[in-house]
PDB file of N, CA and C in Angstrom:
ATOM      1  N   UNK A   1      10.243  -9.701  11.735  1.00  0.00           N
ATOM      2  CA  UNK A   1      10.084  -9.520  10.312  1.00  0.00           C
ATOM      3  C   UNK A   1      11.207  -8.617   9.808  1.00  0.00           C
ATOM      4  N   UNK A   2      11.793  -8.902   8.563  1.00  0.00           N
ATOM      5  CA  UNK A   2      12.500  -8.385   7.707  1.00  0.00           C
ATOM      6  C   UNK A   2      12.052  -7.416   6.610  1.00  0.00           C
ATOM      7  N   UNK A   3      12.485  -6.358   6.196  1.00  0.00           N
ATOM      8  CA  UNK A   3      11.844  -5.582   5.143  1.00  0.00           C
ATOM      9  C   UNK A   3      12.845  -5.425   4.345  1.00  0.00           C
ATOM     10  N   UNK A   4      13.154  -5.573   2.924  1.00  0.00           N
ATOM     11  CA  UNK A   4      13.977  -5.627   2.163  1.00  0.00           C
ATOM     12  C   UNK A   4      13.547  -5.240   0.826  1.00  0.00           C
ATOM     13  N   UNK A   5      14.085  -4.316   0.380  1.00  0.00           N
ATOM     14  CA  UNK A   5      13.775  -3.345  -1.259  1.00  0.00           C
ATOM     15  C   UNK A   5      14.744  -4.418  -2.261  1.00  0.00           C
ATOM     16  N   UNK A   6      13.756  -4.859  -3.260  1.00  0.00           N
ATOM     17  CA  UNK A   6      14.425  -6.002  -4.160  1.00  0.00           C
ATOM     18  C   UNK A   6      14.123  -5.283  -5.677  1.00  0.00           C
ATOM     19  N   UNK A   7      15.724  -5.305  -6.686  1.00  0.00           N
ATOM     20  CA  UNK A   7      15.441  -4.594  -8.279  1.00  0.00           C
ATOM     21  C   UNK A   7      15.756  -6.134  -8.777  1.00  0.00           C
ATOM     22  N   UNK A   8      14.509  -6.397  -9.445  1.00  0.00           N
ATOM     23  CA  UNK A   8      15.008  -8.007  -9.435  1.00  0.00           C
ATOM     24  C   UNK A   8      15.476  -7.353 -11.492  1.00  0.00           C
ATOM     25  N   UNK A   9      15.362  -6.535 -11.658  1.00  0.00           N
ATOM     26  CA  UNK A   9      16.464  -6.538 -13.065  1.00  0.00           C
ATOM     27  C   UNK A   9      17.540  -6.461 -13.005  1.00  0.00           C
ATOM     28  N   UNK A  10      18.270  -5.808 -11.606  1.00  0.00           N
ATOM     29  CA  UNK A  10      19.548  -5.644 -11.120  1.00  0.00           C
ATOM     30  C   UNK A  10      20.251  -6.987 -10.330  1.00  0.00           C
ATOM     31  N   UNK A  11      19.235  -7.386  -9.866  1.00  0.00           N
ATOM     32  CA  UNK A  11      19.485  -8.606  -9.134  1.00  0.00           C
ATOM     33  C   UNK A  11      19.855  -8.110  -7.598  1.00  0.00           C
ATOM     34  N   UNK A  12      19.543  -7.219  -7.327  1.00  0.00           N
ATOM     35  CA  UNK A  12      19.809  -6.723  -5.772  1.00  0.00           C
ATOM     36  C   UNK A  12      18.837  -6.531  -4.554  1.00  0.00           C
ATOM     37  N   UNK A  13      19.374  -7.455  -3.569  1.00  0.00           N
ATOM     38  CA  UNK A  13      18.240  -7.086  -2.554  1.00  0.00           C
ATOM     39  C   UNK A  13      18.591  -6.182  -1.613  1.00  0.00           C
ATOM     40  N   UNK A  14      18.118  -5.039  -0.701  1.00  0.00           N
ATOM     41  CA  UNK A  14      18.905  -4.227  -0.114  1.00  0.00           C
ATOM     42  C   UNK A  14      17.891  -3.772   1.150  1.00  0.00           C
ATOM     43  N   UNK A  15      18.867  -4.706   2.415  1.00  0.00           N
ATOM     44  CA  UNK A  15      18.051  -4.693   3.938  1.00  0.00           C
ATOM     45  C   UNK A  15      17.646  -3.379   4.401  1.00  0.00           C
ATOM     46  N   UNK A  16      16.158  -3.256   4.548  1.00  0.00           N
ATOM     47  CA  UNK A  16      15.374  -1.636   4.677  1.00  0.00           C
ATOM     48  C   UNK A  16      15.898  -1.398   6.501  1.00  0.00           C
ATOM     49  N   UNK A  17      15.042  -2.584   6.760  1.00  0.00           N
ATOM     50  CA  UNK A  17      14.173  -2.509   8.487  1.00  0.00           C
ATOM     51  C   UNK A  17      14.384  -3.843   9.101  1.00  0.00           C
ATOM     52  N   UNK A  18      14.032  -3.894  10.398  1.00  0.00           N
ATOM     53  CA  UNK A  18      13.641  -5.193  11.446  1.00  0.00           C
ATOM     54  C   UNK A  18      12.246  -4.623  12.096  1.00  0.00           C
ATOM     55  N   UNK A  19      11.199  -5.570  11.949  1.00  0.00           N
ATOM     56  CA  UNK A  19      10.595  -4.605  13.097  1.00  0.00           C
ATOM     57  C   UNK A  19       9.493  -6.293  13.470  1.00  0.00           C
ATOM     58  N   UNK A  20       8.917  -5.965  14.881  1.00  0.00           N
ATOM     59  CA  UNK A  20       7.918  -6.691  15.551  1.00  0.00           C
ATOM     60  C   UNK A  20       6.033  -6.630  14.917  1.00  0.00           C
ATOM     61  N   UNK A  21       6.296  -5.599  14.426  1.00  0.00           N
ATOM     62  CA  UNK A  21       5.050  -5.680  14.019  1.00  0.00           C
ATOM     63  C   UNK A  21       4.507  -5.078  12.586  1.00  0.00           C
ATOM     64  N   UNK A  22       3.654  -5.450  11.901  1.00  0.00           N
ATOM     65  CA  UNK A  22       3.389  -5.155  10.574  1.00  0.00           C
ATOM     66  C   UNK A  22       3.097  -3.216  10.638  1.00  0.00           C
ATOM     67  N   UNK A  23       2.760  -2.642  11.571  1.00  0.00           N
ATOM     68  CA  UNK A  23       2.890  -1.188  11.450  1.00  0.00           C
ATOM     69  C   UNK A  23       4.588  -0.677  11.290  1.00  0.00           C
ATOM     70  N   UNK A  24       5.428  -1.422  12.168  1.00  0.00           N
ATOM     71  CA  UNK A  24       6.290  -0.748  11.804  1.00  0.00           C
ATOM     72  C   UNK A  24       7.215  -0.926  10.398  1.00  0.00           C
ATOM     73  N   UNK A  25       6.520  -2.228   9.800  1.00  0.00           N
ATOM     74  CA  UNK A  25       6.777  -2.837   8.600  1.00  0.00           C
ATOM     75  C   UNK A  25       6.275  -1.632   7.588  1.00  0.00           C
ATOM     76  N   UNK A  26       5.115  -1.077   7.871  1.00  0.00           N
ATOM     77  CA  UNK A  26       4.330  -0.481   6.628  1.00  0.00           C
ATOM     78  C   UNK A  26       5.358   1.148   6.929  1.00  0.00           C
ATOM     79  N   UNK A  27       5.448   2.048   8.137  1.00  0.00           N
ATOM     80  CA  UNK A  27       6.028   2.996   8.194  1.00  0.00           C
ATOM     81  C   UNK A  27       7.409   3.209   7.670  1.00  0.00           C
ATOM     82  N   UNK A  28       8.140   1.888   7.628  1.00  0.00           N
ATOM     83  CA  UNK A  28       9.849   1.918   6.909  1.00  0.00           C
ATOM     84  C   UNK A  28       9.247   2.222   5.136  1.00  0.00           C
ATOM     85  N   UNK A  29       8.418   1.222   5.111  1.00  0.00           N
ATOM     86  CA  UNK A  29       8.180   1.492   3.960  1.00  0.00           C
ATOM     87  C   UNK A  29       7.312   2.960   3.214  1.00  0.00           C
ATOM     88  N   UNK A  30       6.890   3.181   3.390  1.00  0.00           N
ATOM     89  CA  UNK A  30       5.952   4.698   3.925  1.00  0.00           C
ATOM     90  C   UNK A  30       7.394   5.714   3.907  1.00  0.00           C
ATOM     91  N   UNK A  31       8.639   5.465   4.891  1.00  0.00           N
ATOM     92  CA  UNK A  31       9.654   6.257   4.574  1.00  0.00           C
ATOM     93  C   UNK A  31      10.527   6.219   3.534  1.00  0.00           C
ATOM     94  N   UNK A  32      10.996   4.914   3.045  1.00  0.00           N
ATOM     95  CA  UNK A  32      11.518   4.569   2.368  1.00  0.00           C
ATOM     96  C   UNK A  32      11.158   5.130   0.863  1.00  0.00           C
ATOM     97  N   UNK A  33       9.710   5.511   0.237  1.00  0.00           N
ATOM     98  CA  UNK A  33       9.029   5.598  -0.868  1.00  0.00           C
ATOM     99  C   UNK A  33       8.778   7.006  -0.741  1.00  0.00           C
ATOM    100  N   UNK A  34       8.788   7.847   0.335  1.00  0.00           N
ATOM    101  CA  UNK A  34       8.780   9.681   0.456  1.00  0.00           C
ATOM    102  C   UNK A  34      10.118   9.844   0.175  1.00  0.00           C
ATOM    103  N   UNK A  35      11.694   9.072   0.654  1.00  0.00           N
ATOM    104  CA  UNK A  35      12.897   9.600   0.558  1.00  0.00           C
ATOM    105  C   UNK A  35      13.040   9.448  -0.931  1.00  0.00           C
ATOM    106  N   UNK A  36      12.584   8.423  -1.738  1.00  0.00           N
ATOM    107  CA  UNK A  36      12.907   8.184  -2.904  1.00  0.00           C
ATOM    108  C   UNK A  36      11.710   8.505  -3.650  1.00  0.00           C
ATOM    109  N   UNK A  37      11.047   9.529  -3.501  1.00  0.00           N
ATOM    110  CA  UNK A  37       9.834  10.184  -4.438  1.00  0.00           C
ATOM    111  C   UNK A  37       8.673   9.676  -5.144  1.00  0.00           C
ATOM    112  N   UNK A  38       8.808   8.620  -4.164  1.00  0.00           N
ATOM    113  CA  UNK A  38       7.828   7.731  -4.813  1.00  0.00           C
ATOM    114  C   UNK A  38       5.826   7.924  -3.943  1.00  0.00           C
ATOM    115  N   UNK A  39       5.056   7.772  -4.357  1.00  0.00           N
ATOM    116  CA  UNK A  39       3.866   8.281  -3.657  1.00  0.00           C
ATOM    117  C   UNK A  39       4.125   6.890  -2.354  1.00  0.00           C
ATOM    118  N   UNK A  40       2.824   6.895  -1.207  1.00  0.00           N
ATOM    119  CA  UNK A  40       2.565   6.130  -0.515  1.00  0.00           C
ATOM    120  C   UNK A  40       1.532   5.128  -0.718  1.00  0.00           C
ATOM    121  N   UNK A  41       1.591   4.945  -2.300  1.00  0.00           N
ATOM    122  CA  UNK A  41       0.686   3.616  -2.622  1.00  0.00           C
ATOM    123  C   UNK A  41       1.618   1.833  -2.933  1.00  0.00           C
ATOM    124  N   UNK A  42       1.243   1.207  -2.145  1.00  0.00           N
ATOM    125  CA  UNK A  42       2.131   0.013  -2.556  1.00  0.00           C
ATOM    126  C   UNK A  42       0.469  -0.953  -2.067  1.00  0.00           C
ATOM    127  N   UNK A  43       0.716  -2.519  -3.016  1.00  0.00           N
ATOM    128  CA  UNK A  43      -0.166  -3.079  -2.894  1.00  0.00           C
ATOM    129  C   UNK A  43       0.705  -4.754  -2.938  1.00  0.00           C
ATOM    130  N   UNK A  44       0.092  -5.656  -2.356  1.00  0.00           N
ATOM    131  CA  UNK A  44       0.502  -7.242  -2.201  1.00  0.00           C
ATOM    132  C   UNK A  44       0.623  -7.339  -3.658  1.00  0.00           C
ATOM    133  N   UNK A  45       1.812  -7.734  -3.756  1.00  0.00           N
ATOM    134  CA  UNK A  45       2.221  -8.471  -5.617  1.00  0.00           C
ATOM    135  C   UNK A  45       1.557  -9.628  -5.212  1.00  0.00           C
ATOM    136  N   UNK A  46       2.282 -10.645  -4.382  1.00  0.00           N
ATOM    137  CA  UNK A  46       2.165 -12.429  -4.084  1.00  0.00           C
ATOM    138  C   UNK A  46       3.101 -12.547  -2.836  1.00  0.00           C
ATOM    139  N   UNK A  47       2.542 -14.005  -2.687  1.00  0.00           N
ATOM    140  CA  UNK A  47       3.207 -14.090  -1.547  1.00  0.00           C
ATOM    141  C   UNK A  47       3.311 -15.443  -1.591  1.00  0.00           C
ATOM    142  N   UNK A  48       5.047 -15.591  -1.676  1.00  0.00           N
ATOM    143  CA  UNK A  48       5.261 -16.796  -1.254  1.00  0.00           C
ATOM    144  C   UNK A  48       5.647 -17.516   0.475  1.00  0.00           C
ATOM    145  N   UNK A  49       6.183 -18.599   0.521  1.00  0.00           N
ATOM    146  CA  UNK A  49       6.148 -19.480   1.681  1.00  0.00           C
ATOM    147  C   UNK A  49       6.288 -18.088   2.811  1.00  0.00           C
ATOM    148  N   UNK A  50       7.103 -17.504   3.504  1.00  0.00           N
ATOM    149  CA  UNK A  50       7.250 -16.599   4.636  1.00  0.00           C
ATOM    150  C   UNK A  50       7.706 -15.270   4.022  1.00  0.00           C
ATOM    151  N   UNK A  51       7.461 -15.282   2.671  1.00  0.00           N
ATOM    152  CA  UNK A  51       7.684 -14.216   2.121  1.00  0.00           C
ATOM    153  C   UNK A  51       6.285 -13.025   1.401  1.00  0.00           C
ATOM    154  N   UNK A  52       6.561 -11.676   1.780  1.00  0.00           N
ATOM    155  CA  UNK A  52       5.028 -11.055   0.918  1.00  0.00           C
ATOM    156  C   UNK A  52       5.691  -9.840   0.151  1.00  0.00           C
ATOM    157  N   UNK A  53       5.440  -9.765  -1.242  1.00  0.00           N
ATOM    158  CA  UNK A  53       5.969  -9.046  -2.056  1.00  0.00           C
ATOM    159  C   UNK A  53       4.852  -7.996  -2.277  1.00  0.00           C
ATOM    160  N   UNK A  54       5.530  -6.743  -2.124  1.00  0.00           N
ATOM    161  CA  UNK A  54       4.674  -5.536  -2.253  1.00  0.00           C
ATOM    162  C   UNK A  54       5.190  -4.791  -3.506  1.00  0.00           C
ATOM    163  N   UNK A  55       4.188  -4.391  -4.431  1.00  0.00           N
ATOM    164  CA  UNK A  55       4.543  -3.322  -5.419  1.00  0.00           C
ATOM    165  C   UNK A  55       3.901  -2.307  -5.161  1.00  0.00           C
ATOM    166  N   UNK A  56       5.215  -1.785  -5.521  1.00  0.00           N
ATOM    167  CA  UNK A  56       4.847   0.241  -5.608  1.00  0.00           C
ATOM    168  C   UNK A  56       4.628   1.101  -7.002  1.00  0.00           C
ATOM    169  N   UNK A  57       5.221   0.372  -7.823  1.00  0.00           N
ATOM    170  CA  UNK A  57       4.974   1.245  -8.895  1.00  0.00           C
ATOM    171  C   UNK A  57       6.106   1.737  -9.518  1.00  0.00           C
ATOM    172  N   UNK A  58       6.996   0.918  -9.400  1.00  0.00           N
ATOM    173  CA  UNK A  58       8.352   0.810 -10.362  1.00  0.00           C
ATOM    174  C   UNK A  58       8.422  -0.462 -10.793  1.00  0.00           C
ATOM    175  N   UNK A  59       8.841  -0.333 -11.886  1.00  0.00           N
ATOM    176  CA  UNK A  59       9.100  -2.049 -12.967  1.00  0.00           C
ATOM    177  C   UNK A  59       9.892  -2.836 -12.208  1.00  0.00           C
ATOM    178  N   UNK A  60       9.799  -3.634 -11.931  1.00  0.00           N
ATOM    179  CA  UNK A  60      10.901  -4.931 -11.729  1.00  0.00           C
ATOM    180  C   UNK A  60      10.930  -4.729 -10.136  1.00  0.00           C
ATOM    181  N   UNK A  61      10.612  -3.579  -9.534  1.00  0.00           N
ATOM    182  CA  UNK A  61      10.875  -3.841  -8.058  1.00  0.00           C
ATOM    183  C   UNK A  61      10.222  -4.028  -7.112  1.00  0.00           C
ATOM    184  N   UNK A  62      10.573  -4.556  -5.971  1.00  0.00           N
ATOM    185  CA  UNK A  62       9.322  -4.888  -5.014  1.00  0.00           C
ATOM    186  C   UNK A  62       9.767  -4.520  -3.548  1.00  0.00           C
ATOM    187  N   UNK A  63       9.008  -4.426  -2.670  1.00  0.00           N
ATOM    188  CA  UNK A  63       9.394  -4.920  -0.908  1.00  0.00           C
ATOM    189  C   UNK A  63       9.286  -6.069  -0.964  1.00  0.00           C
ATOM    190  N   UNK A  64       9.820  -6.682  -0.339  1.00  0.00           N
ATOM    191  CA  UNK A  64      10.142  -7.790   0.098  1.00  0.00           C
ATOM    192  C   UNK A  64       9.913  -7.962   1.924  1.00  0.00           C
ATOM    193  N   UNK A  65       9.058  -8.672   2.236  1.00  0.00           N
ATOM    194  CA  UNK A  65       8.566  -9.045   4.014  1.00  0.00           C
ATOM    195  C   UNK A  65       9.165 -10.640   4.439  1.00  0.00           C
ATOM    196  N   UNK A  66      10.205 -10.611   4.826  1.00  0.00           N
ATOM    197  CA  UNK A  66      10.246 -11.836   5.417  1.00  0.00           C
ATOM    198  C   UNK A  66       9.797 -12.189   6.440  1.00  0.00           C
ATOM    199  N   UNK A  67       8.955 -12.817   6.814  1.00  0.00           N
ATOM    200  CA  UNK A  67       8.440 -13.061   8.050  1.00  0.00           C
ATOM    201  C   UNK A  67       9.556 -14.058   8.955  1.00  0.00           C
TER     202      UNK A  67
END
């Protein structure tokens, strides 16, 4: 799996992590949202074909999970 921080107003996707398993999926992200001041709440936006979009609580942006 792929973890990738997407500003879809900017149009930028920007590669977080690699990891084997959905814990180490949730901890990049977990770091990723303490370095940038953001709390540790994120929830499933949608999910398309091998993809699962997580919001945190900024406009326009998401995680991005490629499976």
């Amino acid at each position: 799996m792929k973890l990738y921080y997407c500003d879809r107003e900017r149009g930028t996707e920007t590669f977080i992590a690699e990891a084997q398993e959905d814990k180490e999926i949730w901890r990049a992200m977990e770091h990723w949202l303490t370095e940038h001041g953001f709390g540790l709440i994120y929830v499933i936006h949608h999910i398309e074909k091998q993809k699962i979009y997580y919001e945190f609580g900024k406009e326009h942006c998401f995680f991005v999970v490629v499976t």
